[in-house]
Protein backbone atom coordinates (compact mmCIF):
# COMPACT_ATOMS: atom_id res chain seq x y z
CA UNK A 1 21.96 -83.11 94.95
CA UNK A 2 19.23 -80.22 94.19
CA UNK A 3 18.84 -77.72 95.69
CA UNK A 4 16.13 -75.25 96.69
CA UNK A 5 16.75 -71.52 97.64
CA UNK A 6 14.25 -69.82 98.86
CA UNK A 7 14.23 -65.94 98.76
CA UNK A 8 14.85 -63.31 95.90
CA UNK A 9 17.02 -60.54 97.47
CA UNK A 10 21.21 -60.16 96.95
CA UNK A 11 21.45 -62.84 99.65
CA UNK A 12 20.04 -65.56 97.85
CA UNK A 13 22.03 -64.50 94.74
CA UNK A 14 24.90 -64.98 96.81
CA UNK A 15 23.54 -68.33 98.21
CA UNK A 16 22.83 -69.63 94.51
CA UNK A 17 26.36 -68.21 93.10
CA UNK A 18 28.17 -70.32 95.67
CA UNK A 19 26.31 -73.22 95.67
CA UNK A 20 26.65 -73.58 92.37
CA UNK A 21 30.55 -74.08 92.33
CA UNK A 22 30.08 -77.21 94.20
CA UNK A 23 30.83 -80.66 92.75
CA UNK A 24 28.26 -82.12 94.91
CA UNK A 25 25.42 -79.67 93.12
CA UNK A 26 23.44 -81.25 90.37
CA UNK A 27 20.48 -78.74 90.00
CA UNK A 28 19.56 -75.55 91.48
CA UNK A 29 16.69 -73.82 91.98
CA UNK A 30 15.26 -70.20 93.31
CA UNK A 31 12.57 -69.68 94.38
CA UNK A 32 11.01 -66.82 93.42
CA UNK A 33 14.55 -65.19 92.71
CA UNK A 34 15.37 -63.00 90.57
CA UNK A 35 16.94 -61.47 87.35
CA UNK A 36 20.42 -62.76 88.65
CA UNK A 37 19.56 -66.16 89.78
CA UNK A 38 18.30 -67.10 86.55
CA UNK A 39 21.79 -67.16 85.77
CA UNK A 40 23.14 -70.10 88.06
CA UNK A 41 19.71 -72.06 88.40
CA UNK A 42 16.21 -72.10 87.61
CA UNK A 43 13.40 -69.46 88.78
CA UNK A 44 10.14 -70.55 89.80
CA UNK A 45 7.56 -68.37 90.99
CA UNK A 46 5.87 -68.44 95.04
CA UNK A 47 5.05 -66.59 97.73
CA UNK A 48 6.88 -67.51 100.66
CA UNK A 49 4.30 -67.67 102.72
CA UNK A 50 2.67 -70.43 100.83
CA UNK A 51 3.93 -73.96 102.66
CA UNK A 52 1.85 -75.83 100.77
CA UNK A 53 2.78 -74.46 97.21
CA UNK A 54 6.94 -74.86 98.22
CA UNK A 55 6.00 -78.58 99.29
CA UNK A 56 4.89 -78.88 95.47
CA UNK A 57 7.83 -77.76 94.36
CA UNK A 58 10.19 -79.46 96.74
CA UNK A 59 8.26 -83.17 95.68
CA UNK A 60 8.20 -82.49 91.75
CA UNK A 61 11.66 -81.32 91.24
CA UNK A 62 13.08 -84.05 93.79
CA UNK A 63 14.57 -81.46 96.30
CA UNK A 64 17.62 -82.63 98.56
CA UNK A 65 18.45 -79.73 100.60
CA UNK A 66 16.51 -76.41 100.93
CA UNK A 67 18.24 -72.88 102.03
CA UNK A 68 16.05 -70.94 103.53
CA UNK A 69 17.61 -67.08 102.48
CA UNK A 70 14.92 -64.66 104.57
CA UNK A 71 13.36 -64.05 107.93
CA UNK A 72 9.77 -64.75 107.57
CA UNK A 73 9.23 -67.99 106.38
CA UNK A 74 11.84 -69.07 109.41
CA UNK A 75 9.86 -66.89 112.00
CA UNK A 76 6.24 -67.97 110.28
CA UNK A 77 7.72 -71.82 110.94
CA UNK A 78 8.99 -72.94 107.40
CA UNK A 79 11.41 -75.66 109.56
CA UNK A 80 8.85 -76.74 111.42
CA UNK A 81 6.63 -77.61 108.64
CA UNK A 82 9.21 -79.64 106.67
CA UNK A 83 10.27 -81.72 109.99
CA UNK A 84 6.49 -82.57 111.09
CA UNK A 85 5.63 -83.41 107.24
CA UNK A 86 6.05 -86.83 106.00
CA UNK A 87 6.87 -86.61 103.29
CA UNK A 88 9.61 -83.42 103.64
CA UNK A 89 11.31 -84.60 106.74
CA UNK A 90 13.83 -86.65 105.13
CA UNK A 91 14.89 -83.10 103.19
CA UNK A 92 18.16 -80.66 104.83
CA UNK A 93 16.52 -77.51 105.47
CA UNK A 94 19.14 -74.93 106.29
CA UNK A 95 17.17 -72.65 108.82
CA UNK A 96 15.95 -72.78 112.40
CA UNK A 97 12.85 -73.84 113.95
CA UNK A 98 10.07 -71.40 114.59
CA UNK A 99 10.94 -71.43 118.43
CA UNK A 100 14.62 -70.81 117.65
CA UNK A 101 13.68 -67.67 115.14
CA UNK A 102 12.07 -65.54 117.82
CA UNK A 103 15.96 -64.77 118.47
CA UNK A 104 14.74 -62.21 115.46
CA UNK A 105 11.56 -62.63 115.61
CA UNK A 106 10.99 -60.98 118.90
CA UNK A 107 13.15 -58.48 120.20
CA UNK A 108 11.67 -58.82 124.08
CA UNK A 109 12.28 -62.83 123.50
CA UNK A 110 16.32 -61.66 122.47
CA UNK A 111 16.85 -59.19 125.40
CA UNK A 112 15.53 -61.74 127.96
CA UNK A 113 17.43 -64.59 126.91
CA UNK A 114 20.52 -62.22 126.65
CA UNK A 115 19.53 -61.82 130.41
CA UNK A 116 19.14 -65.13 131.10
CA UNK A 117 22.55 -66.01 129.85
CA UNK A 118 24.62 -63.42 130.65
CA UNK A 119 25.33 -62.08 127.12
CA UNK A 120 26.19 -58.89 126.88
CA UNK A 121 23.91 -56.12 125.70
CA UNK A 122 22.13 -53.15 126.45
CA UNK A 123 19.71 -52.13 129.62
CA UNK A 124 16.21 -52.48 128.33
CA UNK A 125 12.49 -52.72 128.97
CA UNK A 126 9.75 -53.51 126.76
CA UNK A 127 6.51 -51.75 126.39
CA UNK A 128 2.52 -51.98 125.12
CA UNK A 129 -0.39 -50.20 125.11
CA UNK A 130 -1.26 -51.44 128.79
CA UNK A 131 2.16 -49.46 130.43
CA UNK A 132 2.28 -47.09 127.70
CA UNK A 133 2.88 -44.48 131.10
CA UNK A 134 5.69 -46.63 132.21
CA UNK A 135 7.01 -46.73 128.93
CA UNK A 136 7.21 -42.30 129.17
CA UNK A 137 8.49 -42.82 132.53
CA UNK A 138 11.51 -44.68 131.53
CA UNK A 139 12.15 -42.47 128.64
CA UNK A 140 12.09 -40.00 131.81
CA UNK A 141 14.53 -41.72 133.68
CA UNK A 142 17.02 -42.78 130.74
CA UNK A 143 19.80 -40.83 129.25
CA UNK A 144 19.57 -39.47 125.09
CA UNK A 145 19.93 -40.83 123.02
CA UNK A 146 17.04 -43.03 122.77
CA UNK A 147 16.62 -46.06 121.16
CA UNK A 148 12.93 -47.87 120.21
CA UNK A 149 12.70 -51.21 118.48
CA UNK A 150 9.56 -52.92 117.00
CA UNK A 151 9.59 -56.15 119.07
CA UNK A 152 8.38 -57.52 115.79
CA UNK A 153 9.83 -58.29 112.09
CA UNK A 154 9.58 -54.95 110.32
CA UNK A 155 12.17 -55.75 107.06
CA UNK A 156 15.06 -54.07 109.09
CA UNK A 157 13.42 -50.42 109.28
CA UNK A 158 11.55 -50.66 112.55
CA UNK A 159 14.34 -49.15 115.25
CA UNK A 160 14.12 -45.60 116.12
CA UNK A 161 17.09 -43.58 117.46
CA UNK A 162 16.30 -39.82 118.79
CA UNK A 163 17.76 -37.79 120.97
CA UNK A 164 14.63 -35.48 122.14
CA UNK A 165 12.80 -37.23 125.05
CA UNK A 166 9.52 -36.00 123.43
CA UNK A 167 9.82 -36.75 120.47
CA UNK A 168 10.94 -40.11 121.98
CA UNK A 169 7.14 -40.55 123.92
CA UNK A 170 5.32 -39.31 120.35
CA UNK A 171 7.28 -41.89 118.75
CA UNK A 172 6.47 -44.85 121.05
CA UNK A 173 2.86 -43.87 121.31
CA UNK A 174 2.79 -43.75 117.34
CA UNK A 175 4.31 -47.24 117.30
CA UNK A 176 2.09 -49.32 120.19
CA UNK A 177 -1.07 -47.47 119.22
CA UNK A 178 -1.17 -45.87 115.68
CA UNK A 179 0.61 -49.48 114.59
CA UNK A 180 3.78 -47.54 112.77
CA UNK A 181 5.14 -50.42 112.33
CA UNK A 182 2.21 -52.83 112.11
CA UNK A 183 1.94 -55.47 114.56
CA UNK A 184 5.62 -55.51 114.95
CA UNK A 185 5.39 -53.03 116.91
CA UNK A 186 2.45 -53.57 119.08
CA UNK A 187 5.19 -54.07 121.42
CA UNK A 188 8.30 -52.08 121.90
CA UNK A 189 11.47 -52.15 123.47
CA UNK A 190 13.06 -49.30 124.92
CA UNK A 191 16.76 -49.91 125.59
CA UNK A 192 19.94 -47.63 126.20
CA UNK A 193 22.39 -46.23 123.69
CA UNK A 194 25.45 -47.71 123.30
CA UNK A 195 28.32 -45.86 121.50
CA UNK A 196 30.93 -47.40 120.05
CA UNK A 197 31.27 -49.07 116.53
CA UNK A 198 28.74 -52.27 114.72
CA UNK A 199 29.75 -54.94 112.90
CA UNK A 200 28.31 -58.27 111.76
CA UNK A 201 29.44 -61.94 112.82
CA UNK A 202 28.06 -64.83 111.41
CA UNK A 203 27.66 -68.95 112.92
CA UNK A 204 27.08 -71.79 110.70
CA UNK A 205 25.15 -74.12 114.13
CA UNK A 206 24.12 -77.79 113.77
CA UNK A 207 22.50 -76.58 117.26
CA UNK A 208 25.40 -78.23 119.36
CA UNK A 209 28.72 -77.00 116.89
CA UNK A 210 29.31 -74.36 115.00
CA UNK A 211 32.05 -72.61 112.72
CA UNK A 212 32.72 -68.97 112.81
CA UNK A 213 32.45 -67.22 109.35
CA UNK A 214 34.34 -64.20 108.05
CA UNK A 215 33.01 -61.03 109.79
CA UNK A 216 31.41 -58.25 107.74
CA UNK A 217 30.20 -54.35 108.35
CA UNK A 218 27.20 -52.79 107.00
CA UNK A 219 25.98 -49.96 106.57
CA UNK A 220 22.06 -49.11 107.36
CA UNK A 221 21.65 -45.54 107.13
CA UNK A 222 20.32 -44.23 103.53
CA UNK A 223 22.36 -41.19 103.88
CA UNK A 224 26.52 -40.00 103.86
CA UNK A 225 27.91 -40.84 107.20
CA UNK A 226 25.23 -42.33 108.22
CA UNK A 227 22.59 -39.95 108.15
CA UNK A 228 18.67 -40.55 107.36
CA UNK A 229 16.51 -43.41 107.36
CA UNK A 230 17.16 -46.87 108.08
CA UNK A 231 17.40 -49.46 105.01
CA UNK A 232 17.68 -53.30 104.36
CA UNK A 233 21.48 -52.18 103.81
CA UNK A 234 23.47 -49.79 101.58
CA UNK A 235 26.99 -51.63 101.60
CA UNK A 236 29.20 -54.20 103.87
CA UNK A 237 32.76 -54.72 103.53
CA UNK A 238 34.70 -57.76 104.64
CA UNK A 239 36.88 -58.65 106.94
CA UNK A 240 36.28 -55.30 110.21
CA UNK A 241 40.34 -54.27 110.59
CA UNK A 242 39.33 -53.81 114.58
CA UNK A 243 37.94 -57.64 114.49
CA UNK A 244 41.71 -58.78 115.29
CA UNK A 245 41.99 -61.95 117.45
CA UNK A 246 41.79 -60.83 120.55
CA UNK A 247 38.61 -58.87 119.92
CA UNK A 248 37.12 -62.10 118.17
CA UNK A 249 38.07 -64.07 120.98
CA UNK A 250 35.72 -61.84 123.71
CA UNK A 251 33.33 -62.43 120.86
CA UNK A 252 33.85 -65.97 120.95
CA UNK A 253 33.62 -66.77 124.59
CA UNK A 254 31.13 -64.20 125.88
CA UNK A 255 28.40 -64.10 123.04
CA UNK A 256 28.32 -67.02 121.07
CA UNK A 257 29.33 -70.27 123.32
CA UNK A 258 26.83 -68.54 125.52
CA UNK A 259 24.47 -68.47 122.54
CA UNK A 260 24.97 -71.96 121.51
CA UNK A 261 24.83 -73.30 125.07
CA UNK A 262 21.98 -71.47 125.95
CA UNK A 263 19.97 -73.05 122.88
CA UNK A 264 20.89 -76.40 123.84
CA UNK A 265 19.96 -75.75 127.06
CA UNK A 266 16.61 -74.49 126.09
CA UNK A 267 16.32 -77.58 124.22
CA UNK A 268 15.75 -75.30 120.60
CA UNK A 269 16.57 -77.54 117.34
CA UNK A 270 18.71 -74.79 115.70
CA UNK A 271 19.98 -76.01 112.03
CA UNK A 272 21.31 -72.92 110.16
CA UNK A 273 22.77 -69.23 110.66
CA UNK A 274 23.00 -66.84 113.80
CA UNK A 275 23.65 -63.73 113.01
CA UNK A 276 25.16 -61.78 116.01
CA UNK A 277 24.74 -57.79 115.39
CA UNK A 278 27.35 -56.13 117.53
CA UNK A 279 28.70 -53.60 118.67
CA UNK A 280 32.75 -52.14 120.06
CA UNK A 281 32.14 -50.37 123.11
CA UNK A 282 36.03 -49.80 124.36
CA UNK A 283 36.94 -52.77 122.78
CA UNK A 284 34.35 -54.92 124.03
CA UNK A 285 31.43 -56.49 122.24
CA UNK A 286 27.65 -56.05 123.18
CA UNK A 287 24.72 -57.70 121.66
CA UNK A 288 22.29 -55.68 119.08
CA UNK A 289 20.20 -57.95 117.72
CA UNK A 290 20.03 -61.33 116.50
CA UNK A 291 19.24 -62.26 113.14
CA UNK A 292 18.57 -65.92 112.55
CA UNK A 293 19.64 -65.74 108.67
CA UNK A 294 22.55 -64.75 107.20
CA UNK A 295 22.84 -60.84 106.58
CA UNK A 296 22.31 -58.86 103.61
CA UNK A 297 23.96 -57.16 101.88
CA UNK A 298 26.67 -58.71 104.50
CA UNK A 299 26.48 -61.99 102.35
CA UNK A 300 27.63 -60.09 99.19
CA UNK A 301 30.99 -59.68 100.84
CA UNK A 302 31.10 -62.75 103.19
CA UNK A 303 29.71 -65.53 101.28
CA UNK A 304 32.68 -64.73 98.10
CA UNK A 305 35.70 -65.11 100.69
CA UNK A 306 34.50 -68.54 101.59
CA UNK A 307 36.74 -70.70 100.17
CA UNK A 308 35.26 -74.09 101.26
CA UNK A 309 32.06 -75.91 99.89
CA UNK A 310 29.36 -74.27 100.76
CA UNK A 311 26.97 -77.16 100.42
CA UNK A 312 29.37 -79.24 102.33
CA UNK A 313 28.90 -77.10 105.43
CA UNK A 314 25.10 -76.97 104.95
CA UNK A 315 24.79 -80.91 104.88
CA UNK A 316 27.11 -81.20 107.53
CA UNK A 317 24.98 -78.18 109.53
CA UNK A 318 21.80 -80.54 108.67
CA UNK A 319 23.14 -83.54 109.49
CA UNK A 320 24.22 -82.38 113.03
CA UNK A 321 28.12 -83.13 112.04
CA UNK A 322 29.76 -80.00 112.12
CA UNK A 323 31.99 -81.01 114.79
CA UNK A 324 35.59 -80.92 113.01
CA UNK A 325 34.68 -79.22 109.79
CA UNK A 326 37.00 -76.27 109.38
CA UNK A 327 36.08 -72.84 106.96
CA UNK A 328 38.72 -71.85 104.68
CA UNK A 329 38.86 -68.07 103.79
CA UNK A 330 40.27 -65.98 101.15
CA UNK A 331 42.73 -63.65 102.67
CA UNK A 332 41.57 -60.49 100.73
CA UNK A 333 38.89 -57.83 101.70
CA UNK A 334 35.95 -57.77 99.74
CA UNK A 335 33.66 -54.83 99.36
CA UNK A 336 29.98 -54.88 98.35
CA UNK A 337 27.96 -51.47 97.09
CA UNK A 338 24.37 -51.84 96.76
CA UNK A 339 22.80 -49.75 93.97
CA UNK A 340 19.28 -49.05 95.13
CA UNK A 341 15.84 -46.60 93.48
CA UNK A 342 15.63 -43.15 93.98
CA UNK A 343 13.22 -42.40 97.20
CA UNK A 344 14.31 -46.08 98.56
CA UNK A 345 13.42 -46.89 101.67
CA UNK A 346 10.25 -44.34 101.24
CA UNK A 347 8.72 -44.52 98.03
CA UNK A 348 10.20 -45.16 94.66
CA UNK A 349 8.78 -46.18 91.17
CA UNK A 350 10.17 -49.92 89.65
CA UNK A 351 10.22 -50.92 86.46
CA UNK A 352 13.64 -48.69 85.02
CA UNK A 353 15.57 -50.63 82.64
CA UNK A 354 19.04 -51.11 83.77
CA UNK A 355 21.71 -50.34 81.22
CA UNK A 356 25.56 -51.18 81.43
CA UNK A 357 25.97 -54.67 83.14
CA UNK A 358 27.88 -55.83 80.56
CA UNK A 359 30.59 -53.79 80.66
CA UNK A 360 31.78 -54.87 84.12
CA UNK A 361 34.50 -56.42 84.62
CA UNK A 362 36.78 -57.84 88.17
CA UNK A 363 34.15 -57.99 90.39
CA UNK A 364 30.50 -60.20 90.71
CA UNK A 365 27.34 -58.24 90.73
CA UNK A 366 24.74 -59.77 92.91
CA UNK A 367 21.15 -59.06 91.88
CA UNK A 368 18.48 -57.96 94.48
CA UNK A 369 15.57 -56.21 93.16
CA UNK A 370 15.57 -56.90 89.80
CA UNK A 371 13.48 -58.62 86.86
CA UNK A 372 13.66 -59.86 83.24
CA UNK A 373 11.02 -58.41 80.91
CA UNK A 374 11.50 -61.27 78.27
CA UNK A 375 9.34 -59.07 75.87
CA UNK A 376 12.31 -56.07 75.44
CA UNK A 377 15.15 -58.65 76.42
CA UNK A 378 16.46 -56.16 79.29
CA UNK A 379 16.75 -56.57 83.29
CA UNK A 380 14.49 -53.76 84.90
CA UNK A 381 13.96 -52.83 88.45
CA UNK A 382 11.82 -54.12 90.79
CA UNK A 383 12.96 -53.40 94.02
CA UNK A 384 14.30 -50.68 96.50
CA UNK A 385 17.53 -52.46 96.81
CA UNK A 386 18.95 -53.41 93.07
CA UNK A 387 21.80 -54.69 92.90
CA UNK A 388 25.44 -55.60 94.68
CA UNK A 389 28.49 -55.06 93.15
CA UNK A 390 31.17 -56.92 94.93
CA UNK A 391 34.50 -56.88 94.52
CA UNK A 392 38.16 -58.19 95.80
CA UNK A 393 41.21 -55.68 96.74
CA UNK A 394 44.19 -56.53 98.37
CA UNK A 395 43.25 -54.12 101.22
CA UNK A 396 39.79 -52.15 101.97
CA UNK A 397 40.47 -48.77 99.84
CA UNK A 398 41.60 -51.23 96.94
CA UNK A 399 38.21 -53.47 97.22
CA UNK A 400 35.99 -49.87 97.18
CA UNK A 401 37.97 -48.46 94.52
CA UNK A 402 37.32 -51.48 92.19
CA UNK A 403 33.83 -51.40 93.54
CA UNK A 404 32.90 -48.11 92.82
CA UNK A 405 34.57 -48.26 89.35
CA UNK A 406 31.95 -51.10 88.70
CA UNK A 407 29.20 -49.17 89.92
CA UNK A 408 29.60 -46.16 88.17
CA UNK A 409 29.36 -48.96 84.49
CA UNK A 410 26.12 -49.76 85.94
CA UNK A 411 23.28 -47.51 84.77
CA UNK A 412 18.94 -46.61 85.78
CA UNK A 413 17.01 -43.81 86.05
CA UNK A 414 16.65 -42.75 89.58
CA UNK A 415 19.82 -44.40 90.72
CA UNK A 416 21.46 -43.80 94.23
CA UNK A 417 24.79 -44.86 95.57
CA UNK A 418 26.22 -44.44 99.10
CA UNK A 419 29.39 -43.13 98.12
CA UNK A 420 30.89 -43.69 101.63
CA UNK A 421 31.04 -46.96 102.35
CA UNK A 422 33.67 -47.65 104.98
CA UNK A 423 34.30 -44.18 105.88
CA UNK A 424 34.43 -45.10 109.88
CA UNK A 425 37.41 -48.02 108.97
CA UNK A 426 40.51 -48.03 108.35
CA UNK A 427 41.71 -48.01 104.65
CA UNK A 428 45.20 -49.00 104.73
């Protein structure tokens, strides 16, 4: 089988270091990927946006199955565009139909079918510039903290959290009619703050079935104990100790059967990941977000305790057969550090050569933003986020100590490390 990835972050690293352990895998390739992927498949350059160019790359190197790694192409309609094409719609395409992406796509589209459903989440309202005055009013009316979301994609960066109710108004005016985020956030959602702790679970969905994959928790915040700006991701570590059965089992039965049922219900062809963004509020789970791609850099620590094939799941996802399939799991935690530019997620420069990589040893280093300059045979940086370094422990505080040990091999001018990754968790 070949195979197509299609992306160029950690994720698809992650995606292509996987998928290439399978027996079932005669050729990979990434497309654009990255100075990592070159490793386990071929690179070949596109914009993502560009349908027509990925056809042309799907037809001349004989593409089976394609894994689609981020958001926008699944949002823009990638799925649909294979499945309505002639000549594609024989191909596995691991990713959901345009409808079935507005589950990220649009936050307003989330909250109401969370509504609609019954899933647990958060009181909300959504907002644009024609109720901009109802939008102050219910800042007004609602208890700090506050919490504003882009309805729109906006790379993970466009939810505001403040506490001051007028800062809150200057921020939601800012965002409807000064376009802060762009047209993601022409409209905004205003919802209520819920305290308690996140974490990540993951579905594999054929749109009827699905199979539950290990549970992650990242960490957003560009800043120690999680202060600062929101990023793509600074860390995750895998499995959550307060994810025991019971919890998992609320999580189960009151987010995603709901989920699952409510798609099929809604008639949505749904072929690929959910990603349910949660959070513990007294030991019950509420709704974030949904992501409708696997996380990242949640992948760097999920996708390496998979034990099963990978592409075995994916055809059986494609093929509407995952009824029966069972995931296999390595037992051990795994911890992920991303190593990102100085000034990331604001501005940074690109283009520092990375020194040290080959002195690492017991762990797997997923590359993110990262290229090869042929010219000075060296990887260099290209990217906010750089690279993952993953690695297995029998417990949590084992997997971050070998982490970090790896990390500190790994060398770039301007280089930043969280050095607190799972400081909310237990470490035992």
């Amino acid at each position: 089988m070949n195979i197509l990835i299609l992306g160029s972050g950690g994720r698809e690293h992650a995606f292509a270091w996987k998928v290439a352990q399978s027996s079932r895998v005669k050729n990979i390739f990434i497309a654009p990927g990255n100075a990592g992927t070159r490793n386990v498949g071929t690179n070949i350059p596109v914009d993502l946006d560009d349908f027509n160019n990925i056809k042309m790359i799907v037809v001349e190197n004989e593409i089976d199955m394609v894994i689609v790694g981020p958001e926008a192409p699944l949002v823009q309609g990638i799925c649909d565009f294979f499945m309505y094409d002639p000549v594609l719609r024989d191909i596995y395409v691991i990713g959901p139909s345009k409808e079935g992406s507005m589950l990220e796509g649009s936050k307003k589209f989330a909250k109401e079918f969370m509504a609609k459903y019954n899933i647990p989440t958060a009181s909300y309202s959504s907002f644009d510039e024609t109720n901009l005055d109802e939008g102050y009013s219910f800042i007004d009316n609602l208890k700090a903290p506050y919490v504003l979301k882009a309805d729109g994609l906006a790379a993970g960066k466009g939810v505001l959290i403040l506490n001051d109710p007028d800062e809150a108004k200057s921020e939601l005016k800012s965002m409807i009619m000064d376009e802060k985020f762009g047209n993601a956030s022409k409209n905004v959602v205003i919802e209520e703050f819920l305290a308690g702790i996140e974490l990540s679970v993951f579905v594999l969905t054929d749109g009827k079935d699905y199979v539950v994959l290990p549970e992650a928790k990242d960490y957003k915040r560009i800043g120690e104990v999680d202060t600062g700006l929101n990023t793509g991701g600074m860390g995750s570590v895998s499995p959550v100790p307060f994810a025991d059965t019971d919890f998992m089992q609320k999580v189960e039965n009151q987010i995603i059967i709901p989920t699952i049922n409510g798609l099929k219900s809604e008639n949505v062809d749904y072929k690929g990941f959910i990603f349910f963004g949660l959070i513990n509020v007294d030991n019950n789970p509420y709704v974030i977000e949904y992501n409708c791609r696997m996380g990242d850099p949640e992948a760097e620590s999920v996708i390496p305790r998979i034990s099963t094939d990978l592409v075995e799941l994916f055809e059986a996802t494609a093929k509407g057969e995952l009824n029966g399939c069972e995931l296999e799991t390595d037992p051990r935690t795994a911890a992920a550090i991303m190593i990102v530019s100085g000034g990331y997620p604001e501005h940074y420069e690109k283009g520092k050569v990375i020194t040290g990589l080959e002195n690492v040893n017991n762990c797997i280093v997923f590359h993110a933003g990262t290229a090869t300059d042929i010219e000075n045979n060296s990887i260099k940086t290209s990217g906010g986020r750089v690279i993952a370094v993953t690695s297995f422990g029998s417990n949590m505080k084992d997997a971050l100590e070998n982490a970090y040990a790896n990390v500190d091999m790994i060398d770039f001018d301007g280089k930043y490390v969280r050095r607190d990754i799972g400081f909310d968790l237990s470490q035992e």
